[in-house]
C-alpha atoms as a PDB file:
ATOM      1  CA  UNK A   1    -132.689  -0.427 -24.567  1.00  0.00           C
ATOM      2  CA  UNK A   2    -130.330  -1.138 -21.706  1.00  0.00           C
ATOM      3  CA  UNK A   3    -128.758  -4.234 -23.880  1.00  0.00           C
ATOM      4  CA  UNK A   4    -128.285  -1.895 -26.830  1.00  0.00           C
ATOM      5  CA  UNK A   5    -126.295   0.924 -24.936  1.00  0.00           C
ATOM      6  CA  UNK A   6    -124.350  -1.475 -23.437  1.00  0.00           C
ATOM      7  CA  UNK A   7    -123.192  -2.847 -26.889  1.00  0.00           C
ATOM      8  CA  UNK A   8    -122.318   0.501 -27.834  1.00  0.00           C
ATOM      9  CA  UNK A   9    -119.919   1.295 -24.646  1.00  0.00           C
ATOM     10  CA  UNK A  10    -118.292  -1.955 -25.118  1.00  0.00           C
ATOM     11  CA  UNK A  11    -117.743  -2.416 -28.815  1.00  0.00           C
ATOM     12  CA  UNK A  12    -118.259   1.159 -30.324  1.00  0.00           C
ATOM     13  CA  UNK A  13    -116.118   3.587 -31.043  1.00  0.00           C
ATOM     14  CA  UNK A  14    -116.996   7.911 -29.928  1.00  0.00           C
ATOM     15  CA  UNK A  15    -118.774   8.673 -33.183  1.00  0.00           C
ATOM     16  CA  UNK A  16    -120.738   5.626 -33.180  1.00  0.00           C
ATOM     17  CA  UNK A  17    -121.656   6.438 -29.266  1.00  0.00           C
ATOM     18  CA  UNK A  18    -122.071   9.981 -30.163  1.00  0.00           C
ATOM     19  CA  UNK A  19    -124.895   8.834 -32.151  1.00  0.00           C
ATOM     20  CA  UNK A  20    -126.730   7.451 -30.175  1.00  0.00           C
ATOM     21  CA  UNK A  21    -126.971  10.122 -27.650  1.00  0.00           C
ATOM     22  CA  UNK A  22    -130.696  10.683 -27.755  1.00  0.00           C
ATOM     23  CA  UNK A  23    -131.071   7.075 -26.374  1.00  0.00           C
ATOM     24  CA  UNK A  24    -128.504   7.662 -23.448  1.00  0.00           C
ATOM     25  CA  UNK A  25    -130.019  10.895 -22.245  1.00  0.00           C
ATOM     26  CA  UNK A  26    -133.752   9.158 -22.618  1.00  0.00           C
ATOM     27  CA  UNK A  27    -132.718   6.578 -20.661  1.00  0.00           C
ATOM     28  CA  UNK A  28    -130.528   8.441 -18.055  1.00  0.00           C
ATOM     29  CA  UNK A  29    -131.624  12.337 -18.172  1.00  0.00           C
ATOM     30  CA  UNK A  30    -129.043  12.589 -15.635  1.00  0.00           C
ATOM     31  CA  UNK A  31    -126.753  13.271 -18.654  1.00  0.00           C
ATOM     32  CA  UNK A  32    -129.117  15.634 -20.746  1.00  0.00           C
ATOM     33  CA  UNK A  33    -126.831  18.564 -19.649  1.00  0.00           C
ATOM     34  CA  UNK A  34    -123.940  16.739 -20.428  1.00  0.00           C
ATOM     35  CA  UNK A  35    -124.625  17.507 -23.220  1.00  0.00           C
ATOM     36  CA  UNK A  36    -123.541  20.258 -25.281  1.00  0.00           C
ATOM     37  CA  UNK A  37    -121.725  21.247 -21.577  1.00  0.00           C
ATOM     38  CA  UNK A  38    -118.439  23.544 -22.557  1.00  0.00           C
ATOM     39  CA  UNK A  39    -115.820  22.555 -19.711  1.00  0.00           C
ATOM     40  CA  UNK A  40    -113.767  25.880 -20.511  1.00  0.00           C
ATOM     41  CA  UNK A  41    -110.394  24.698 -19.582  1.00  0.00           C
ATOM     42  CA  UNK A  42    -107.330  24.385 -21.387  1.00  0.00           C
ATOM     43  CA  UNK A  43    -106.994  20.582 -21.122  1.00  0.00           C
ATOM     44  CA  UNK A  44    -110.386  19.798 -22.104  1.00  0.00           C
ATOM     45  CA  UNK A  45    -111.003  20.076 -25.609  1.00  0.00           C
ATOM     46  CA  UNK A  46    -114.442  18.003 -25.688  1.00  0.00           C
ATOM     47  CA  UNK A  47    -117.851  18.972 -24.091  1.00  0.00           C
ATOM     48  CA  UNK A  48    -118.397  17.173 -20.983  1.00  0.00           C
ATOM     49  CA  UNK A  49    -120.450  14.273 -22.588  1.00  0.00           C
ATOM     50  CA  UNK A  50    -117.691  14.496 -25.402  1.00  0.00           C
ATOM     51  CA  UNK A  51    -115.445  13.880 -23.206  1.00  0.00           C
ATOM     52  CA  UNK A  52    -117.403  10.696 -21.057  1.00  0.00           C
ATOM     53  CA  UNK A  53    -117.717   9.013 -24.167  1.00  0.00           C
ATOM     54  CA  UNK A  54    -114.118   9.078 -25.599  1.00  0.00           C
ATOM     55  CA  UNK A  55    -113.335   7.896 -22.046  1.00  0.00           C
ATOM     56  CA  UNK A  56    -115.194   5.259 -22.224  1.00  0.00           C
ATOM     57  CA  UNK A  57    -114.068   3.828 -25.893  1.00  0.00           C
ATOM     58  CA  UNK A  58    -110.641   5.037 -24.989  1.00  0.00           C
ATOM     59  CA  UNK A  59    -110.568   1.897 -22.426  1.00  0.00           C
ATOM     60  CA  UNK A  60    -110.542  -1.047 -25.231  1.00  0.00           C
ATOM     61  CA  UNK A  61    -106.927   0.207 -26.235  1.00  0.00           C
ATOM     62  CA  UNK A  62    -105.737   0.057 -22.688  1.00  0.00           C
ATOM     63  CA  UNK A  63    -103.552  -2.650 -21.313  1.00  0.00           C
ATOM     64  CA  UNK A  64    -106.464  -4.045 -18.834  1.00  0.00           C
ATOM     65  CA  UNK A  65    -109.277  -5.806 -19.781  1.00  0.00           C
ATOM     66  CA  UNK A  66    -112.201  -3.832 -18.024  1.00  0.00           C
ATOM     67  CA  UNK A  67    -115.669  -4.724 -16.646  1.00  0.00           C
ATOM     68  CA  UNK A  68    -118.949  -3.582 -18.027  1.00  0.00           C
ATOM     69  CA  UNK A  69    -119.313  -1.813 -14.574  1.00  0.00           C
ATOM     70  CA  UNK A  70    -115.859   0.249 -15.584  1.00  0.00           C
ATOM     71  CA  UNK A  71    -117.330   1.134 -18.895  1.00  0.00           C
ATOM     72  CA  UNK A  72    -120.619   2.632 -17.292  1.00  0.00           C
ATOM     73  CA  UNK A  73    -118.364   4.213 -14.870  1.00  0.00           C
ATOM     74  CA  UNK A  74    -116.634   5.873 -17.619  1.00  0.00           C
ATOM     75  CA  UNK A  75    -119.707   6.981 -19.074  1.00  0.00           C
ATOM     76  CA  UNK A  76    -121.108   8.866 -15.991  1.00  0.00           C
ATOM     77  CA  UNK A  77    -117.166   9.751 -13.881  1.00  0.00           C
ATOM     78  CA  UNK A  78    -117.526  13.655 -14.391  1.00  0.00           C
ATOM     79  CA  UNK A  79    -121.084  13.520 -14.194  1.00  0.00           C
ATOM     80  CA  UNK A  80    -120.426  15.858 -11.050  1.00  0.00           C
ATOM     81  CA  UNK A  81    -118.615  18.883 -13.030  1.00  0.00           C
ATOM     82  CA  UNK A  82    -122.127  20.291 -13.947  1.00  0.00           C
ATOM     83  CA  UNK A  83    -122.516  21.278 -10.460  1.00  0.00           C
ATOM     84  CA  UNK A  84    -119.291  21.872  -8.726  1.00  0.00           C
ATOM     85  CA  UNK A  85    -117.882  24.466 -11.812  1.00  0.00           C
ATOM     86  CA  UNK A  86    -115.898  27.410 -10.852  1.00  0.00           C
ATOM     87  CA  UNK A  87    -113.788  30.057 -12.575  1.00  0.00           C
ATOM     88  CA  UNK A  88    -110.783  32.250 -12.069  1.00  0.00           C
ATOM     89  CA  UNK A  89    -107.957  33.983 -14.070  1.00  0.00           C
ATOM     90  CA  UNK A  90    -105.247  31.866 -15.180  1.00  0.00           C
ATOM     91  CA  UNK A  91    -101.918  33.851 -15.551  1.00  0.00           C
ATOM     92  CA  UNK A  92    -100.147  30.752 -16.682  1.00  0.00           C
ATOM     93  CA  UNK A  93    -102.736  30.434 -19.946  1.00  0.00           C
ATOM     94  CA  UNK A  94    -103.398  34.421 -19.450  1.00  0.00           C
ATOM     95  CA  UNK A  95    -107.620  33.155 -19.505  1.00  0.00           C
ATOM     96  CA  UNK A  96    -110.169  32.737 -17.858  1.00  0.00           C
ATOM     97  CA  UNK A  97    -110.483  28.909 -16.513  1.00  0.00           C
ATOM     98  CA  UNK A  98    -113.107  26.567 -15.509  1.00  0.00           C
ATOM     99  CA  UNK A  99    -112.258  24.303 -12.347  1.00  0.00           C
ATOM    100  CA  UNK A 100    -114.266  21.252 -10.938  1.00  0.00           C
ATOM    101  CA  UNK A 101    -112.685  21.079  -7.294  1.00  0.00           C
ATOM    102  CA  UNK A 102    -114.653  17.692  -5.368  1.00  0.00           C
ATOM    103  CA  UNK A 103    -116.198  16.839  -8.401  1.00  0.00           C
ATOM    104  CA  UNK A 104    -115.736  12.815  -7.860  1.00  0.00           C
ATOM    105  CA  UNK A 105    -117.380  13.014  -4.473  1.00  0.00           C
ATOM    106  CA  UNK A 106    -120.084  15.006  -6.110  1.00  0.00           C
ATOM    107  CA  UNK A 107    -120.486  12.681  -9.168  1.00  0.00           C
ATOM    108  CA  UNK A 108    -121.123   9.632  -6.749  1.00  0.00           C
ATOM    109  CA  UNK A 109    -122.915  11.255  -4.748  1.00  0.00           C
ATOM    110  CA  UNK A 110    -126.082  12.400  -7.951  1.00  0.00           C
ATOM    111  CA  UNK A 111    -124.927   8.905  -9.189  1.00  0.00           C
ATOM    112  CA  UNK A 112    -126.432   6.928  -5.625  1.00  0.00           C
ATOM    113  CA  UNK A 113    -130.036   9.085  -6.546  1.00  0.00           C
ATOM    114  CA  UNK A 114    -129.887   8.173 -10.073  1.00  0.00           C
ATOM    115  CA  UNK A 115    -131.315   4.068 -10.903  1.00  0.00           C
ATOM    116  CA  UNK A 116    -128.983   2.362 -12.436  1.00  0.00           C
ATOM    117  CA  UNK A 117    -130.406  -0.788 -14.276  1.00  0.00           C
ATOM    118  CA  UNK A 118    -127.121  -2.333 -15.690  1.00  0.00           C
ATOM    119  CA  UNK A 119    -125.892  -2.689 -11.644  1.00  0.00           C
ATOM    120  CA  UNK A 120    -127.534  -6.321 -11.511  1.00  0.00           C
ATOM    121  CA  UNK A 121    -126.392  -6.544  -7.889  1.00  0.00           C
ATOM    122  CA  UNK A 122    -125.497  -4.758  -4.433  1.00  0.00           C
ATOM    123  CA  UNK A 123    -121.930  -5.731  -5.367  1.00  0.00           C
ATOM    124  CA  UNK A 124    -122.317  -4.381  -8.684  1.00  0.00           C
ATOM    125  CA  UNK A 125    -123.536  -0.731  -7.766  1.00  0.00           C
ATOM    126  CA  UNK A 126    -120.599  -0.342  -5.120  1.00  0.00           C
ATOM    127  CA  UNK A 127    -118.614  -1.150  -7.786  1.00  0.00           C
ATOM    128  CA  UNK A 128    -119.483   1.279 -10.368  1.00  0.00           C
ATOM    129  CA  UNK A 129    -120.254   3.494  -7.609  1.00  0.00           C
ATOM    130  CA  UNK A 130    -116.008   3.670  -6.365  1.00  0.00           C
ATOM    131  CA  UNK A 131    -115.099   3.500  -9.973  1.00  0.00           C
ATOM    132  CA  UNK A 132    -116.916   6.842  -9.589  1.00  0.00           C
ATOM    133  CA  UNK A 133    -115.653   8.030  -6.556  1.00  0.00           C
ATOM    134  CA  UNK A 134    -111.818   7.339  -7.320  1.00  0.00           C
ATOM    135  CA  UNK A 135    -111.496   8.042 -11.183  1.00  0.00           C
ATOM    136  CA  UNK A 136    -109.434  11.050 -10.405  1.00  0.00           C
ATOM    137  CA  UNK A 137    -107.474   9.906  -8.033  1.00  0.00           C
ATOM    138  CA  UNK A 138    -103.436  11.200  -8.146  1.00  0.00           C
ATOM    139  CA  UNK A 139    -100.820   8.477  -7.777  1.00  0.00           C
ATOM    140  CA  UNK A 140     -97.139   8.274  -8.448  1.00  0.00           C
ATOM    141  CA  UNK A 141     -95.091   5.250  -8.790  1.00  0.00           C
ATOM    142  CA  UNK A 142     -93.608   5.074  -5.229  1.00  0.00           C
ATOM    143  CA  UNK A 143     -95.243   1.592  -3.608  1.00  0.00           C
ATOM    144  CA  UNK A 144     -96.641   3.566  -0.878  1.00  0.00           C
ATOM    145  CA  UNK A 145     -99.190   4.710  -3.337  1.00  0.00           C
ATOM    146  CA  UNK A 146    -100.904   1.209  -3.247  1.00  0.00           C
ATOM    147  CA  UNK A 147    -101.391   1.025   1.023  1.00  0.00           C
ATOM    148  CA  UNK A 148    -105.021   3.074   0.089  1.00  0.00           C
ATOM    149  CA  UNK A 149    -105.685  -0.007  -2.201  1.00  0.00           C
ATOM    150  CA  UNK A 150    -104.414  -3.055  -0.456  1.00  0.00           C
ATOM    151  CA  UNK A 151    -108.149  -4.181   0.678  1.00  0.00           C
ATOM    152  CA  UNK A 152    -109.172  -4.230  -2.733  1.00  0.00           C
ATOM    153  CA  UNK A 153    -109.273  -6.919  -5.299  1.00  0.00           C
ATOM    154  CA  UNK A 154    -105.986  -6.063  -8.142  1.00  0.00           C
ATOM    155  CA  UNK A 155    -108.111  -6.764 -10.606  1.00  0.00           C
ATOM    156  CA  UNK A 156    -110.811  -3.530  -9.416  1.00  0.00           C
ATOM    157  CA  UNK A 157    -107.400  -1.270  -8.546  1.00  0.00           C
ATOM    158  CA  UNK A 158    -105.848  -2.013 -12.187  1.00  0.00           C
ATOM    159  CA  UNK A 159    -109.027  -1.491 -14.183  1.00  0.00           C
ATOM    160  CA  UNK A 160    -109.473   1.913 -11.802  1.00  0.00           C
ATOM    161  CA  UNK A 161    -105.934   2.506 -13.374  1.00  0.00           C
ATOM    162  CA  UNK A 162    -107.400   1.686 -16.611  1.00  0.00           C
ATOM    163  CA  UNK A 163    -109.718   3.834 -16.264  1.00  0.00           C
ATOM    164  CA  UNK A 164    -107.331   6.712 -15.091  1.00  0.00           C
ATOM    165  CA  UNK A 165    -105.312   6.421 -18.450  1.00  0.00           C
ATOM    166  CA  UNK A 166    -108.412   6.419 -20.490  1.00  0.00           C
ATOM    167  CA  UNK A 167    -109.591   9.838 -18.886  1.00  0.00           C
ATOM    168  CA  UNK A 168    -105.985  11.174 -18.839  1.00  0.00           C
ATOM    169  CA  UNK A 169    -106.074  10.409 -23.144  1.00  0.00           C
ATOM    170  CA  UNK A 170    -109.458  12.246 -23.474  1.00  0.00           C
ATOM    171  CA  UNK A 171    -107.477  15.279 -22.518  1.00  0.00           C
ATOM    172  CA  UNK A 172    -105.968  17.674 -24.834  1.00  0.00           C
ATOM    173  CA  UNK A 173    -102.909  15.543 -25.177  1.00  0.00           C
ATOM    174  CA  UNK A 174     -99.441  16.183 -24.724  1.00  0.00           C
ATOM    175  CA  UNK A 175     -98.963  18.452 -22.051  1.00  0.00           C
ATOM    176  CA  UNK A 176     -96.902  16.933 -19.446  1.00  0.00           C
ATOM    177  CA  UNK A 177     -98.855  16.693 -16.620  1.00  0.00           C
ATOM    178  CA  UNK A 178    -101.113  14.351 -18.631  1.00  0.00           C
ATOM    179  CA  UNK A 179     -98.862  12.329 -20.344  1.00  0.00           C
ATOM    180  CA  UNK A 180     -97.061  11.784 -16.485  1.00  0.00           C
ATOM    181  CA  UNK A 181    -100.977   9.969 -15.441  1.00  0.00           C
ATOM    182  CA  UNK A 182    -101.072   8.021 -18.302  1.00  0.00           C
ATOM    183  CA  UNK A 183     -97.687   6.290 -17.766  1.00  0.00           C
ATOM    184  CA  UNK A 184     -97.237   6.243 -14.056  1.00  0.00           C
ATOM    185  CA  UNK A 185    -101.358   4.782 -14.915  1.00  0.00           C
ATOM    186  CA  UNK A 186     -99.859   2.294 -16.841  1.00  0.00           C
ATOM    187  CA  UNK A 187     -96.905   1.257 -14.639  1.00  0.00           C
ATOM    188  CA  UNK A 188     -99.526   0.596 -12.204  1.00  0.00           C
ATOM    189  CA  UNK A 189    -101.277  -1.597 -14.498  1.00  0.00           C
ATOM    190  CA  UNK A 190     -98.000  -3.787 -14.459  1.00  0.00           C
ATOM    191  CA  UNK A 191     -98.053  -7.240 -12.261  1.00  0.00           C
ATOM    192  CA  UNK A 192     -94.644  -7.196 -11.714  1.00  0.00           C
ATOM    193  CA  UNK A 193     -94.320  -3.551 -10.780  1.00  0.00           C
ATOM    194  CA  UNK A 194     -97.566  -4.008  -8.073  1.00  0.00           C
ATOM    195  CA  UNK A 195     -95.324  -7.247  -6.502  1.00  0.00           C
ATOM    196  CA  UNK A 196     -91.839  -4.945  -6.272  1.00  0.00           C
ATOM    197  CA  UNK A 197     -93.719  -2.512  -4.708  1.00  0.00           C
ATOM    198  CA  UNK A 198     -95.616  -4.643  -2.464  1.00  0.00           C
ATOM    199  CA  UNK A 199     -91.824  -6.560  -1.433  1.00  0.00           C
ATOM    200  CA  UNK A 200     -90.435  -3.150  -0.703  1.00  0.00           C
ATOM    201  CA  UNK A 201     -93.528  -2.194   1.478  1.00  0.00           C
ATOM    202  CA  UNK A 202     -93.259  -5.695   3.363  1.00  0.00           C
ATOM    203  CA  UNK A 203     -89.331  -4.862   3.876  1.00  0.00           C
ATOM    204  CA  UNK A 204     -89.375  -1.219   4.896  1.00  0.00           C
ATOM    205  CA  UNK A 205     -93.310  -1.049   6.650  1.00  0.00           C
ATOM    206  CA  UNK A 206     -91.735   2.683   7.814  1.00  0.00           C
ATOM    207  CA  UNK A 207     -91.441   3.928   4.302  1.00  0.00           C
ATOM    208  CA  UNK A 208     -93.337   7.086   3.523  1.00  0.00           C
END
């Protein structure tokens, strides 16, 4: 079964995925309420397992090839929203609006109790279990932003990016503050841009 879902996240696009649901959920009933889950805010026009899944076929039109361990990453990154939901009034959309404050932290932190048969190694679990952690992590373009990544392979901070852009086009697109993750995202995804900004950080250590 395992083999057959990972086919799907890697070569399938949503509705194909979509399909195939009832073998996802059997196999990890961590996402059962995923399903069908109504995220009630603006930005998010999916359900939450909607949502996971155009993630994670949004990342083969990215500019980063991306590991397997990305891809289930993508498929489980909001897992956390189920349980960390909130609501208040928004006078800026005049409605009420769901919010999802520490929901990476809580997301890998269900994900470490949950068995996860497609981590073939130690390495691999950390791996998908940061991918986790960090999806939603802000960043601008100033090099600063990379110190918080600098003990980190570049290959694992520009698939995280990767995976930041794919999440960021699984939004209701076209508002600005979404469209502003998806290219600062890809500027980060840029070898030339990560070397500038690492040249400036070697020549002004101060900057902030």
């Amino acid at each position: 079964m395992i083999e057959k879902l990972e086919k799907l996240i890697i070569n399938g696009n949503p509705e194909e995925i979509l399909e195939h649901t009832s073998d996802f959920t059997k196999m990890f009933p961590i996402l059962e309420k995923a399903v069908g889950f109504d995220q009630e805010n603006w930005s998010h026009p999916y359900t939450l397992w909607e949502h996971c899944v155009r993630v994670c076929a949004a990342l083969n039109e990215g500019l980063t090839d991306v590991s397997v361990i990305c891809r289930w990453a993508a498929i489980f990154h909001d897992i956390g929203k189920i349980y960390t939901k909130t609501k208040s009034f928004s006078e800026k959309h005049n409605s009420i609006q769901a919010h999802y404050y520490d929901h990476p932290a809580k997301s890998r932190e269900l994900m470490e109790k949950t068995e996860l048969p497609f981590c073939k190694t130690p390495a691999d679990r950390e791996l998908f279990l940061w991918f986790v952690e960090h999806h939603d992590d802000r960043i601008s373009e100033r090099p600063k932003n990379l110190r918080p990544y600098l003990d980190i392979p570049r290959t694992q901070f520009k698939e995280l990016m990767a995976l930041e852009v794919a999440d960021a086009k699984a939004h209701l697109r076209g508002a600005e503050v979404i469209e502003k993750r998806i290219t600062v995202c890809e500027y980060w995804q840029n070898e030339a841009n990560i070397n500038e900004a690492l040249e400036i950080m070697r020549m002004y250590p101060e900057d902030i």
